[in-house]
N, C-alpha and C. Protein backbone atom coordinates (compact mmCIF):
# COMPACT_ATOMS: atom_id res chain seq x y z
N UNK A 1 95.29 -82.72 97.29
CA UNK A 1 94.36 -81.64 97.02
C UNK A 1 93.84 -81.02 98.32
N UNK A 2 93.54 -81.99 99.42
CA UNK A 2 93.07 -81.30 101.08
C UNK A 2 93.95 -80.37 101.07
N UNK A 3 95.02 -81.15 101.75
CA UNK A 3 96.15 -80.11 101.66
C UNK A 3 96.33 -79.07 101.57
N UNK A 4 96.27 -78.72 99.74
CA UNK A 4 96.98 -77.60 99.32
C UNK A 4 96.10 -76.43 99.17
N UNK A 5 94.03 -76.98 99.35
CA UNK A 5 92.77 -75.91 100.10
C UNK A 5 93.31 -75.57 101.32
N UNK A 6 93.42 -76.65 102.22
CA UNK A 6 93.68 -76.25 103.48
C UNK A 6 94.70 -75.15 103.77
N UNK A 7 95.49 -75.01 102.48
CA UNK A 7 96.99 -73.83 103.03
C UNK A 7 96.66 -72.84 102.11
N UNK A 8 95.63 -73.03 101.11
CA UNK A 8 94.98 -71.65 100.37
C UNK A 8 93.87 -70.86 101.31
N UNK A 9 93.30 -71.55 102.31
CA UNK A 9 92.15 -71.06 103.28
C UNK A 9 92.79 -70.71 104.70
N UNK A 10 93.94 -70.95 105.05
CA UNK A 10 95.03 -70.50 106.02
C UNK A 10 95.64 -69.49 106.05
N UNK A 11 95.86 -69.15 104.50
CA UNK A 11 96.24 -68.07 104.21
C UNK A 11 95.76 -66.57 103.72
N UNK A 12 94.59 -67.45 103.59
CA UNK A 12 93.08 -66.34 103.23
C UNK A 12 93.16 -65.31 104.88
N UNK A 13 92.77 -66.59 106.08
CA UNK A 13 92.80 -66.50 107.51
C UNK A 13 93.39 -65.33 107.76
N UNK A 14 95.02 -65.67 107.16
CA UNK A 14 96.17 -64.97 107.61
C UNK A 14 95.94 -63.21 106.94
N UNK A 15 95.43 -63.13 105.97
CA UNK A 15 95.04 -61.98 105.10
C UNK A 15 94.18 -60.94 105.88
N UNK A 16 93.21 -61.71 106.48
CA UNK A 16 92.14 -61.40 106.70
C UNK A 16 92.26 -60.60 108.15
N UNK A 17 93.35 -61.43 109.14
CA UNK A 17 93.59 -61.07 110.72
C UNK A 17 94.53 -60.13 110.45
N UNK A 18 94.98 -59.11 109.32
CA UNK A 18 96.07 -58.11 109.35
C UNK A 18 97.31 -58.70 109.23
N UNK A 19 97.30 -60.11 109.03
CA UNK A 19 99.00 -60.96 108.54
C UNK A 19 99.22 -60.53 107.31
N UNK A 20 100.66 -59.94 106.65
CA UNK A 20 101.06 -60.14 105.53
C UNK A 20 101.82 -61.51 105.45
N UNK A 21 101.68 -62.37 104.55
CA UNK A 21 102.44 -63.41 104.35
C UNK A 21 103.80 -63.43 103.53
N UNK A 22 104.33 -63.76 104.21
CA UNK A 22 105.92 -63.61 103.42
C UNK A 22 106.46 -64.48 102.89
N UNK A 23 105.63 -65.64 102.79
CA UNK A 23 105.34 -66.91 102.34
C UNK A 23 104.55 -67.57 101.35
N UNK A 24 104.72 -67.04 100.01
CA UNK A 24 103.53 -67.67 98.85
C UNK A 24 102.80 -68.87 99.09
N UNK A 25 103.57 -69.69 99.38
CA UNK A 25 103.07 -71.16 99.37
C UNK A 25 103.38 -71.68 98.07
N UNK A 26 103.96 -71.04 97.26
CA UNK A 26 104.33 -71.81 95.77
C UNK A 26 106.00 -71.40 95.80
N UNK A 27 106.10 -70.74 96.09
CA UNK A 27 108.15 -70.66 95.97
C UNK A 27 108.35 -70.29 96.35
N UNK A 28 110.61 -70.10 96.23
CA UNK A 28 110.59 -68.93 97.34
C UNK A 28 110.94 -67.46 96.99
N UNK A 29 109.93 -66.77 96.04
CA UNK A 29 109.96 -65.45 95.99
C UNK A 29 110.31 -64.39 97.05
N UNK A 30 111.44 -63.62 96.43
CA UNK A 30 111.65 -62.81 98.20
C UNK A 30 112.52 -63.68 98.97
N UNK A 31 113.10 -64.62 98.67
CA UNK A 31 113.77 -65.14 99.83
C UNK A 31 114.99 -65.74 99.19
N UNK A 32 116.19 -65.60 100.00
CA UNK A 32 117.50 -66.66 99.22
C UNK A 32 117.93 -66.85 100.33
N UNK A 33 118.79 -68.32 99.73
CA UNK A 33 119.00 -69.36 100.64
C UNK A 33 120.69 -68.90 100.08
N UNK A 34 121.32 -69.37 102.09
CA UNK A 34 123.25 -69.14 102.00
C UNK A 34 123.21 -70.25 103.11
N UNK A 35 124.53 -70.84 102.57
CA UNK A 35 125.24 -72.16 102.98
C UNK A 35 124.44 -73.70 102.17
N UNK A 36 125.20 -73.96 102.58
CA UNK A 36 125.04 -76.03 102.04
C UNK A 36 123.88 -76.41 102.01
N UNK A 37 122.84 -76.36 103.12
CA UNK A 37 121.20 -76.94 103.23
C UNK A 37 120.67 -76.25 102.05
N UNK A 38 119.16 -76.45 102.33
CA UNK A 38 118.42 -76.09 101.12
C UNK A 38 117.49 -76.07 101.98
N UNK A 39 115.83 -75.39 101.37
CA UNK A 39 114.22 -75.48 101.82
C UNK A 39 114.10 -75.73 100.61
N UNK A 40 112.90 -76.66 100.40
CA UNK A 40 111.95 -76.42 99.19
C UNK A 40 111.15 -76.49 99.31
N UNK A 41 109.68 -76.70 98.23
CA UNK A 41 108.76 -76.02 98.85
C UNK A 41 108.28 -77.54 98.36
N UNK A 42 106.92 -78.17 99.05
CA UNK A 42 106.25 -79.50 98.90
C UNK A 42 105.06 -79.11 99.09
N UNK A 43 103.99 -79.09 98.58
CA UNK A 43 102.26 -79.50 98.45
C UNK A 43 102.39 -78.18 99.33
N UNK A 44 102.58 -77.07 99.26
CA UNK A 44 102.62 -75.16 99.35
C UNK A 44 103.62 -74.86 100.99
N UNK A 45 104.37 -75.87 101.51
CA UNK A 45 105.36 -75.85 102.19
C UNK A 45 106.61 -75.98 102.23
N UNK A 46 107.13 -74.99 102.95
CA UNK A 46 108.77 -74.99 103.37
C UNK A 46 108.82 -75.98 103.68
N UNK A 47 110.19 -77.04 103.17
CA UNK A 47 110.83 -77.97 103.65
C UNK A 47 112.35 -77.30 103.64
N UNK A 48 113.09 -77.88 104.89
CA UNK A 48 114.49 -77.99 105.42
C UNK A 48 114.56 -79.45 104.63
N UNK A 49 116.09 -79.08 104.39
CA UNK A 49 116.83 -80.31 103.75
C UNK A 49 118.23 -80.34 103.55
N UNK A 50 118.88 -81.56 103.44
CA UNK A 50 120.24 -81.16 103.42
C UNK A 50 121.01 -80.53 104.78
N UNK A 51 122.43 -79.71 104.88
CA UNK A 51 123.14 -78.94 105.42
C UNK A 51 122.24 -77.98 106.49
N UNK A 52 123.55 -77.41 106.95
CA UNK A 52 123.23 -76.48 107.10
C UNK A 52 123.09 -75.42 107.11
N UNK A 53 121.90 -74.20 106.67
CA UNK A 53 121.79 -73.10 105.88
C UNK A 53 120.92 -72.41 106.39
N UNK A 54 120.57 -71.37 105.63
CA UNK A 54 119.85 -70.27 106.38
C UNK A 54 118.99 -69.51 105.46
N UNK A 55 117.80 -69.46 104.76
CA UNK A 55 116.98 -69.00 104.23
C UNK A 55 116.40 -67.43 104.70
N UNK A 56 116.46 -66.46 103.96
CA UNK A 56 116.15 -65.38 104.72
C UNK A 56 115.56 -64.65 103.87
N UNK A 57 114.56 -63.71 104.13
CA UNK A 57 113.67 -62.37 103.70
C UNK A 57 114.35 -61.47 103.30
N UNK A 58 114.61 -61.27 101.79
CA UNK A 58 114.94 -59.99 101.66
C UNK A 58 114.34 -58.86 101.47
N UNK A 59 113.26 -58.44 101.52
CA UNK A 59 112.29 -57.38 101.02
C UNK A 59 112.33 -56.20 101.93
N UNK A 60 113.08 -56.06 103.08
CA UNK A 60 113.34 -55.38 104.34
C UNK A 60 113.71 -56.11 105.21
N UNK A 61 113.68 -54.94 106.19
CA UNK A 61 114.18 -55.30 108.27
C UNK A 61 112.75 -55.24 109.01
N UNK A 62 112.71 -55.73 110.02
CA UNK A 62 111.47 -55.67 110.51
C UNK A 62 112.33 -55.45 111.88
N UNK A 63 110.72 -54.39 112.66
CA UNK A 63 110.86 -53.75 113.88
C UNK A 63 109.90 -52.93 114.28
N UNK A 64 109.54 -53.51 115.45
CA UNK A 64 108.32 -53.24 116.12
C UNK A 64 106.91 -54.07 115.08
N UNK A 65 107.76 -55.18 115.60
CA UNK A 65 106.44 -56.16 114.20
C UNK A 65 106.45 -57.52 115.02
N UNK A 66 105.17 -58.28 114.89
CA UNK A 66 105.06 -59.68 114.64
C UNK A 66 105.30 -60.17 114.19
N UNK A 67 106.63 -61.40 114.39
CA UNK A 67 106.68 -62.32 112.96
C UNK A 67 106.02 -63.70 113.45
N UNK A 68 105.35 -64.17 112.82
CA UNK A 68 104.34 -65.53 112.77
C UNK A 68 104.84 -66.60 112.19
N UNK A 69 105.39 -67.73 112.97
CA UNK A 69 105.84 -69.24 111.82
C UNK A 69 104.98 -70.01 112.56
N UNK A 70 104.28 -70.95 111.52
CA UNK A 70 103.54 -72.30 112.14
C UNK A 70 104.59 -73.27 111.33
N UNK A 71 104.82 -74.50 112.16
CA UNK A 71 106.01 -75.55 111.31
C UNK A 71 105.11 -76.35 112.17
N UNK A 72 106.06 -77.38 111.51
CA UNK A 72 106.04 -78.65 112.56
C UNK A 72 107.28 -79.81 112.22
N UNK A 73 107.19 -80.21 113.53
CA UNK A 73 109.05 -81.00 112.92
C UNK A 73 108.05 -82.80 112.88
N UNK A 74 108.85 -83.76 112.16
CA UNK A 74 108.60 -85.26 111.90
C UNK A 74 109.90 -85.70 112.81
N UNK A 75 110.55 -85.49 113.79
CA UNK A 75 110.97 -86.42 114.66
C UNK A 75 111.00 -85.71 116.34
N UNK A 76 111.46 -86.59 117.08
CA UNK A 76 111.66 -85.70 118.20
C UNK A 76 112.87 -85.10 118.64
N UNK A 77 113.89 -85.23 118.22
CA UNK A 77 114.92 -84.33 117.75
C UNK A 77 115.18 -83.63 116.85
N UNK A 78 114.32 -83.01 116.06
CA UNK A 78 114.01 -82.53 114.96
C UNK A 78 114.71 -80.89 115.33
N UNK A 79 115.95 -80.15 114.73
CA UNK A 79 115.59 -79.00 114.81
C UNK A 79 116.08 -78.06 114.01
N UNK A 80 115.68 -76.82 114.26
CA UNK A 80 115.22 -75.44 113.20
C UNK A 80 115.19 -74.59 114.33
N UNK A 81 115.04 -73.47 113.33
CA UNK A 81 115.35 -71.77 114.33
C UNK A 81 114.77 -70.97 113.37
N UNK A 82 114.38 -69.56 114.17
CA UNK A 82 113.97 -68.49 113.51
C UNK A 82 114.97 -67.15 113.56
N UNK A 83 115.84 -66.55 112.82
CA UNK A 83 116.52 -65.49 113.31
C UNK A 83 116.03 -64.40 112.90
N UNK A 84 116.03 -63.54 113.82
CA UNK A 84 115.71 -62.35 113.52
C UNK A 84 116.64 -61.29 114.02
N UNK A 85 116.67 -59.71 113.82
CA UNK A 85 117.19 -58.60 113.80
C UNK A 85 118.90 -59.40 113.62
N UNK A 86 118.59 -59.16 112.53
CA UNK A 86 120.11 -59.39 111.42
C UNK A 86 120.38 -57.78 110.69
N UNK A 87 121.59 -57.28 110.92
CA UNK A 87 121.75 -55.97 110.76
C UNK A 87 121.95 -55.78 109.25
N UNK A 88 122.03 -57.19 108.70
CA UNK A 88 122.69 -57.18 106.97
C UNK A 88 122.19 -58.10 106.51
N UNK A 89 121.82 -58.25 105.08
CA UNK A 89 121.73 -59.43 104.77
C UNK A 89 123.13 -60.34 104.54
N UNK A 90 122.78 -61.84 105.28
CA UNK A 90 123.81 -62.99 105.55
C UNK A 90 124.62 -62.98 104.04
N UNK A 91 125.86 -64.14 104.14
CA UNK A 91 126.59 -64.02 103.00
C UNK A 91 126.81 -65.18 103.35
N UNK A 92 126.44 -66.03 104.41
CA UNK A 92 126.44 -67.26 105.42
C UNK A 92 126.01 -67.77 106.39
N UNK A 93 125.20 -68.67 106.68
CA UNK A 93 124.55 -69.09 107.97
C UNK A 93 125.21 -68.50 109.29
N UNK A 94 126.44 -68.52 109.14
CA UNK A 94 126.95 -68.12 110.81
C UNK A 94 127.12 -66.70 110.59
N UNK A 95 126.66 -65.95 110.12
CA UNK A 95 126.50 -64.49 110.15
C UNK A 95 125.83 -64.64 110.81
N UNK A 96 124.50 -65.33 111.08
CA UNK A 96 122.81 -64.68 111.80
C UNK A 96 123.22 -65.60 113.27
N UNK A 97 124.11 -66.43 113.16
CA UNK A 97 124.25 -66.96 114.63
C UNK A 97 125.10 -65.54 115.51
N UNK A 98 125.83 -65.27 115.03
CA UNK A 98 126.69 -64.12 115.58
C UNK A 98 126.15 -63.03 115.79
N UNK A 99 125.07 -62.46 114.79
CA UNK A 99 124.96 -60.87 114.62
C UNK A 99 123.32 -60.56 114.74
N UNK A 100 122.73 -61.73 115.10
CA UNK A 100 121.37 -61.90 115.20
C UNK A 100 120.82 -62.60 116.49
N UNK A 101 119.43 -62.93 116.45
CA UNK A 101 119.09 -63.89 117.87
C UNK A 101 118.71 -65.01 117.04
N UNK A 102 118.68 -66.16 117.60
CA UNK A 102 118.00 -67.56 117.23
C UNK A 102 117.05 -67.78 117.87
N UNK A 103 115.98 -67.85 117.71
CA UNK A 103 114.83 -68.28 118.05
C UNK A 103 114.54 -69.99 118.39
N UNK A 104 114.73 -70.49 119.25
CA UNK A 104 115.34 -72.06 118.92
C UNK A 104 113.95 -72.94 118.16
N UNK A 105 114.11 -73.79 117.66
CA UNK A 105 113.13 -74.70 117.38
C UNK A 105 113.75 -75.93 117.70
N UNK A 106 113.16 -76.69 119.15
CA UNK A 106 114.54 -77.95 119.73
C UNK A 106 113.68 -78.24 120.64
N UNK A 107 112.40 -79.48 120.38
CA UNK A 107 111.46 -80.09 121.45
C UNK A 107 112.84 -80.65 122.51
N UNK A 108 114.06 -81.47 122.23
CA UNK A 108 114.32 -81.80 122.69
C UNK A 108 115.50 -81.19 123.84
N UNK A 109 115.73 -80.08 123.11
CA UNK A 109 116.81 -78.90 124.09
C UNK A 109 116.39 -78.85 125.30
N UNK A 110 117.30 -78.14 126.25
CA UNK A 110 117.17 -77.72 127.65
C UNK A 110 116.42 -76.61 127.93
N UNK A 111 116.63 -75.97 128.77
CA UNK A 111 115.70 -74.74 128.78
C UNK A 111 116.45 -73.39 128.35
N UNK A 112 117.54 -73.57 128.01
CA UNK A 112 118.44 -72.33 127.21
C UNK A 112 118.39 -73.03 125.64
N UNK A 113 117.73 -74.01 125.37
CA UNK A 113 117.81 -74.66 124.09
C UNK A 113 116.97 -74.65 122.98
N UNK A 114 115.62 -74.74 124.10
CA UNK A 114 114.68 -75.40 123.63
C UNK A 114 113.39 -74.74 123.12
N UNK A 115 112.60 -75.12 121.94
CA UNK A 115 111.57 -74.30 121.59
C UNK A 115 111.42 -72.79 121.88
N UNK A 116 111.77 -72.00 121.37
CA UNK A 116 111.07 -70.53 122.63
C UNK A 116 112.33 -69.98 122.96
N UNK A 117 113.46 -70.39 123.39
CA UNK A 117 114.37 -69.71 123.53
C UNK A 117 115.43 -68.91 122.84
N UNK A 118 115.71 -68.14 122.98
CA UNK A 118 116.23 -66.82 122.41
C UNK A 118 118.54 -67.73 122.72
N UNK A 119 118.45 -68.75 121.73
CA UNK A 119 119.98 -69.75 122.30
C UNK A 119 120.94 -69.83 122.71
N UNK A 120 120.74 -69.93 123.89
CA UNK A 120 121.77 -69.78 124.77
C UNK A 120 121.95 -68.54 125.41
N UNK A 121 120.79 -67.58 125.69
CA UNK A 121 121.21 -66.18 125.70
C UNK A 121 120.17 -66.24 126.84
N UNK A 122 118.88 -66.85 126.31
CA UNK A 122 117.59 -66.50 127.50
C UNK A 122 116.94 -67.40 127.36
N UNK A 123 116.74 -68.33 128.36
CA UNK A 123 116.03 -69.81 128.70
C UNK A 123 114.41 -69.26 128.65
N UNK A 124 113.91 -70.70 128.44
CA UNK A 124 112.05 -70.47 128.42
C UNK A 124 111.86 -70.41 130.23
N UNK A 125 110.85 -69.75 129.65
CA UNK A 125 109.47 -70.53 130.90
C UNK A 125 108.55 -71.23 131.04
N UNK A 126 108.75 -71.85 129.83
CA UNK A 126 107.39 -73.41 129.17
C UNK A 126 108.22 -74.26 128.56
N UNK A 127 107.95 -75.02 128.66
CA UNK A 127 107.68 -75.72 127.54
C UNK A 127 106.08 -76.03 126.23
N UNK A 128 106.11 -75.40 125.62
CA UNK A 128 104.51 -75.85 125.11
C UNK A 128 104.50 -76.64 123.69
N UNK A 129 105.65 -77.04 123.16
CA UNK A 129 105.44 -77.64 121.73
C UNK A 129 105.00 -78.39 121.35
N UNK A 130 103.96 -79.07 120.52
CA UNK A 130 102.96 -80.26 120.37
C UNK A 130 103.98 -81.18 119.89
N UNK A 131 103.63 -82.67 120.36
CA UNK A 131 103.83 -83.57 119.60
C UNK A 131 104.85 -83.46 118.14
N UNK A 132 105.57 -84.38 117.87
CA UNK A 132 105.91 -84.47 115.83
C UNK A 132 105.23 -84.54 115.48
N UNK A 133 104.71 -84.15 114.30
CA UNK A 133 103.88 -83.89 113.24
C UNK A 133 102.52 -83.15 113.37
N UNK A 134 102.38 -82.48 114.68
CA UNK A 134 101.37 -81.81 114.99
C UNK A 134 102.06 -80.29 114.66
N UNK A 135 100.81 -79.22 114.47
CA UNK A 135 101.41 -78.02 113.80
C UNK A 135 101.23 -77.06 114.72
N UNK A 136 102.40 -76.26 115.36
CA UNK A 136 103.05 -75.21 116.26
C UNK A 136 102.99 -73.70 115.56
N UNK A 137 102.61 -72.77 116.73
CA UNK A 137 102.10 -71.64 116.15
C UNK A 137 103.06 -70.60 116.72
N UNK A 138 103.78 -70.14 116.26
CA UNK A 138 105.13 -69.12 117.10
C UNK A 138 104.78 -67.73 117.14
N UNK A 139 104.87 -67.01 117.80
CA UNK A 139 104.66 -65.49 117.30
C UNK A 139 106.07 -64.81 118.17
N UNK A 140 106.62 -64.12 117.43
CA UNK A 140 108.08 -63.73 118.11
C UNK A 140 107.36 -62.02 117.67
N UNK A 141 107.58 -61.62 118.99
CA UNK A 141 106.97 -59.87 119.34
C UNK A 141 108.56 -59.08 119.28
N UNK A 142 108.33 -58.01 118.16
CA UNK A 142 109.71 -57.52 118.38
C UNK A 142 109.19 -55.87 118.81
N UNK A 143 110.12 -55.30 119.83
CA UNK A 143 109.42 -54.01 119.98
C UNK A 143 110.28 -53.17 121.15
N UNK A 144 111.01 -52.26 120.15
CA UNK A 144 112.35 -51.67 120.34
C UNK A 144 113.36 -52.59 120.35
N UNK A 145 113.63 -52.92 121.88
CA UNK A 145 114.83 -53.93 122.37
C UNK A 145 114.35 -55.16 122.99
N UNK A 146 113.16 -55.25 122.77
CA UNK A 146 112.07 -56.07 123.79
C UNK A 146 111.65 -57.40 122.85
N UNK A 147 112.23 -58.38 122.84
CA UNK A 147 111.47 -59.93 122.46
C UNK A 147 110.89 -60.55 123.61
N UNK A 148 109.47 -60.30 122.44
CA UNK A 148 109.10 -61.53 123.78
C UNK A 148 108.14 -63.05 122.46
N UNK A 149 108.10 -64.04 123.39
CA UNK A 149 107.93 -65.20 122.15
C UNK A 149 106.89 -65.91 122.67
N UNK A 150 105.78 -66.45 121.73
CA UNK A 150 104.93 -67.20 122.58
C UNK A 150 104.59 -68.36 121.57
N UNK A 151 104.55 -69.79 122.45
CA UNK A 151 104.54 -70.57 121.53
C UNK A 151 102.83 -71.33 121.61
N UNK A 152 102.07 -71.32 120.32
CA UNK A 152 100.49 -71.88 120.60
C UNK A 152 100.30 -71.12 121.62
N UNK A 153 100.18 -69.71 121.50
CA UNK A 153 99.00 -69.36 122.38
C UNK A 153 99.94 -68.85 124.08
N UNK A 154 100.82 -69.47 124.32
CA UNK A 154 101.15 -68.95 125.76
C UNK A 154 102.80 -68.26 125.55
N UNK A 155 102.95 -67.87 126.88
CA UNK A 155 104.60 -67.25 126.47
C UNK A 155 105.38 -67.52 127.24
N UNK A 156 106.59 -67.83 126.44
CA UNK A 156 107.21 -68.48 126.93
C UNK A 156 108.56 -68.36 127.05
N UNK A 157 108.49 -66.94 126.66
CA UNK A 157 110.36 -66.17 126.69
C UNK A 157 109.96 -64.07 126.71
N UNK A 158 110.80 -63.98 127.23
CA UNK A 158 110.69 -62.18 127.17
C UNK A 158 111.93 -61.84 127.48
N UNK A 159 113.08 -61.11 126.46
CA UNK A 159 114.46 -61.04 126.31
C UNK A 159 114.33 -59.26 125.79
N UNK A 160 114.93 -58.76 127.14
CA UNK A 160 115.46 -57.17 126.23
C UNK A 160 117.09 -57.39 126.57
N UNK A 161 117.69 -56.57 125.04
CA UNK A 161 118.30 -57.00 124.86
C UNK A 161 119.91 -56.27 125.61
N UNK A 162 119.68 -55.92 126.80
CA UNK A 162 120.47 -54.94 127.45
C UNK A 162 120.85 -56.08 128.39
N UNK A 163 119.96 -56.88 128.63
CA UNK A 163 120.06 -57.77 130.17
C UNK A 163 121.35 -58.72 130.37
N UNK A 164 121.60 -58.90 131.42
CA UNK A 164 122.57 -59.99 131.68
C UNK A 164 122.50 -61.60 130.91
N UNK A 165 123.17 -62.01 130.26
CA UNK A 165 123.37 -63.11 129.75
C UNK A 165 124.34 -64.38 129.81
N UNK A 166 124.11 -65.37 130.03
CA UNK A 166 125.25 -66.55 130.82
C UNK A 166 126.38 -66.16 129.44
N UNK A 167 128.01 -66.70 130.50
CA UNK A 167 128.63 -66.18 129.40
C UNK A 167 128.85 -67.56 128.22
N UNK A 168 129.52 -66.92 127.05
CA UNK A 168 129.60 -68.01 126.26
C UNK A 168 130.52 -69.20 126.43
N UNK A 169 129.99 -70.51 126.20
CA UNK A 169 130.38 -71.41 126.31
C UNK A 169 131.68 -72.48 124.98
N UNK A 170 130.69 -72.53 124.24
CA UNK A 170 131.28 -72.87 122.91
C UNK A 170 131.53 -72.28 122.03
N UNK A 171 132.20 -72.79 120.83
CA UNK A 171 132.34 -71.63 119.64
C UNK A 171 131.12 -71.65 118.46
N UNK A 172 130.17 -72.12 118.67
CA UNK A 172 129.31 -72.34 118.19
C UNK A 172 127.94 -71.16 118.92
N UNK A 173 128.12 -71.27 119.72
CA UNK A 173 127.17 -70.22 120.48
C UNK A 173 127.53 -68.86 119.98
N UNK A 174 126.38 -67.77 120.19
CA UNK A 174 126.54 -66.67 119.96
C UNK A 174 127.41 -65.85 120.35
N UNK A 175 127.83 -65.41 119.55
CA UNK A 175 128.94 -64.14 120.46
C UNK A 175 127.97 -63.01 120.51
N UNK A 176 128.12 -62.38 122.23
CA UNK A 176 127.29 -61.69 122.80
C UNK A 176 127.64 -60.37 122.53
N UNK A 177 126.60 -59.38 122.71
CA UNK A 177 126.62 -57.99 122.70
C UNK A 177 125.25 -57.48 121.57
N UNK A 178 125.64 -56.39 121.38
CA UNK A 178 123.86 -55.91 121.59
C UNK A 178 123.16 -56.35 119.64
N UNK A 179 122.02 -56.18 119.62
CA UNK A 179 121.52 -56.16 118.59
C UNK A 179 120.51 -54.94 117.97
N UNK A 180 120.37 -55.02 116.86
CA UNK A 180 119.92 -53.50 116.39
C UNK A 180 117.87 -53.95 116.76
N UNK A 181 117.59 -52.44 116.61
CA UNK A 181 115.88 -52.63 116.65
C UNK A 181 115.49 -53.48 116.00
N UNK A 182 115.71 -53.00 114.49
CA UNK A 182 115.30 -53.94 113.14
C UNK A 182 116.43 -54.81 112.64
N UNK A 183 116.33 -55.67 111.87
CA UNK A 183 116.84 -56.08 111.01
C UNK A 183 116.19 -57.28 110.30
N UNK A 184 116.88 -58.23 109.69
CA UNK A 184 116.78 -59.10 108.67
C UNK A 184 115.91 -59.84 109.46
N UNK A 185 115.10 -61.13 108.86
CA UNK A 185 115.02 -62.60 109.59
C UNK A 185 114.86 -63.63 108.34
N UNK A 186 115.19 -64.67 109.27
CA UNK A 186 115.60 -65.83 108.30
C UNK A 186 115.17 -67.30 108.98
N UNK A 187 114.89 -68.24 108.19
CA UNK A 187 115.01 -69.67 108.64
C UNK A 187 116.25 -70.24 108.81
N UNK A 188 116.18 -71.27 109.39
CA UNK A 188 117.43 -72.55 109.64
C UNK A 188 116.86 -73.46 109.03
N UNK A 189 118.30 -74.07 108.38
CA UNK A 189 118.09 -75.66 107.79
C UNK A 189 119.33 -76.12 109.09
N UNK A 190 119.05 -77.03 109.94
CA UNK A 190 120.05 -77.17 110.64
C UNK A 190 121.16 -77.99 110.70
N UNK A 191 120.52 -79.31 110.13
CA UNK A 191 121.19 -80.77 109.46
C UNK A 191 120.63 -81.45 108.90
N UNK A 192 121.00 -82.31 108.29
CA UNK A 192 120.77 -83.32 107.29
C UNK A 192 119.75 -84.17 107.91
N UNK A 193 119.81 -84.38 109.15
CA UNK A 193 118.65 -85.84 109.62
C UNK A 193 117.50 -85.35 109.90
N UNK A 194 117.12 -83.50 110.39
CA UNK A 194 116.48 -82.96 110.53
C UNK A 194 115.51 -82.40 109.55
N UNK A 195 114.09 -83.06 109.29
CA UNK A 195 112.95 -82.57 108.81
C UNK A 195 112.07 -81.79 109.30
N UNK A 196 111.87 -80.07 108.97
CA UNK A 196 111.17 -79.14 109.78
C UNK A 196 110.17 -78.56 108.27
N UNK A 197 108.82 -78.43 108.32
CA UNK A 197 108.05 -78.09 107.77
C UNK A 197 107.20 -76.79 108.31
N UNK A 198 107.72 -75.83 107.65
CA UNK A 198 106.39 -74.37 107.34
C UNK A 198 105.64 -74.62 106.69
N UNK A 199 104.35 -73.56 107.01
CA UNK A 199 103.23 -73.64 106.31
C UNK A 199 102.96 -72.39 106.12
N UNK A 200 103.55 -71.28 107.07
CA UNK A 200 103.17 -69.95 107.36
C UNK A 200 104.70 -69.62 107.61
N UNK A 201 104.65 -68.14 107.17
CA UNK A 201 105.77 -67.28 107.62
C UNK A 201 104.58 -65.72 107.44
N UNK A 202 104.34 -65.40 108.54
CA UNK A 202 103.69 -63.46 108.37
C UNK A 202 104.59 -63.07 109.17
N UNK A 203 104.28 -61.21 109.07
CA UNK A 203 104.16 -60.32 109.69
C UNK A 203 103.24 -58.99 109.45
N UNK A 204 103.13 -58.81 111.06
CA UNK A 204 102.14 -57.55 111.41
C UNK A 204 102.47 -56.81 111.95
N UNK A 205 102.42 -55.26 111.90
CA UNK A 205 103.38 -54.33 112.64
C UNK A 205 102.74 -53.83 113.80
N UNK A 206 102.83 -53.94 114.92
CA UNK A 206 102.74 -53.52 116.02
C UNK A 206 102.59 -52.26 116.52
């Protein structure tokens, strides 16, 4: 019962500071899930589970907007991603790796890996992610060609999307070249051992 006040008065919060929530806290209205993983929703939160998949917003593209995720992962290899400016809606998880940015969620990644970084494309300049099971506050700034990402409060990536980028390594990494203003965004379910919990998904337009 704490709990599920605590994410009805979070979301009041979120109402109140100009957040739309894109996130009921009771299902996932507005949103479908492509590939093998799954989210569901537990005591008014996103859970990752299973495979790996990709949960995404269909109600529009967003551009020149704030998008807002608070999660928190239960291990220290725990990881998840945020994608955004997806030119289509997915038909498959590796659509948004290819045709989108990943937002990493990866306490344990490198600095092209990890929390904050835009994967494999544009390394942080922090590290700031709390602890497992403590709750992380993301705000990914989109505005024209310009990401910039800040994690709890500081920042910790700024990616336009014209700039030089290391080239690709694996086949798993993004294939490079440009991305549109707006588009789609979506969650990651990334693997099976990986437990990542939302509480929040907004946006605010800039």
């Amino acid at each position: 019962m704490k709990a599920i006040f605590g994410i009805l008065l979070a979301a009041a919060c979120v109402h109140a500071a100009g957040w739309e929530a894109l996130f009921n806290g009771k299902d996932l209205s507005g949103w479908k899930m492509v590939g093998p993983g799954r989210f569901t929703v537990e005591n008014g939160m996103l859970k990752t589970e299973g495979g790996m998949g990709l949960l995404y917003f269909t109600g529009r593209k967003f551009g020149n907007t704030a998008i807002r995720v608070v999660f928190r992962t239960t291990g220290e290899r725990d990881n998840s991603g945020v994608f955004i400016r997806l030119p289509e809606q997915p038909k498959d998880p590796w659509y948004a790796v290819h045709n989108g940015y990943e937002v990493q969620i990866d306490a344990a990644g490198d600095e092209w890996h990890s929390t904050g970084a835009l994967y494999s494309l544009s390394k942080v300049s922090a590290r700031n992610q709390k602890p497992a099971g403590q709750w992380n506050t993301m705000d990914i700034v989109l505005k024209g060609q310009l990401t910039t990402v800040y994690l709890n409060g500081k920042k910790v990536n700024e990616f336009r999307g014209d700039q030089q980028v290391p080239p690709r390594k694996q086949w798993y990494e993004p294939v490079r070249g440009p991305r549109p203003g707006e588009g789609y965004i979506g969650l990651q379910n990334h693997d099976a051992r990986s437990t990542v919990y939302f509480k929040q998904v907004s946006a605010r337009k800039r």
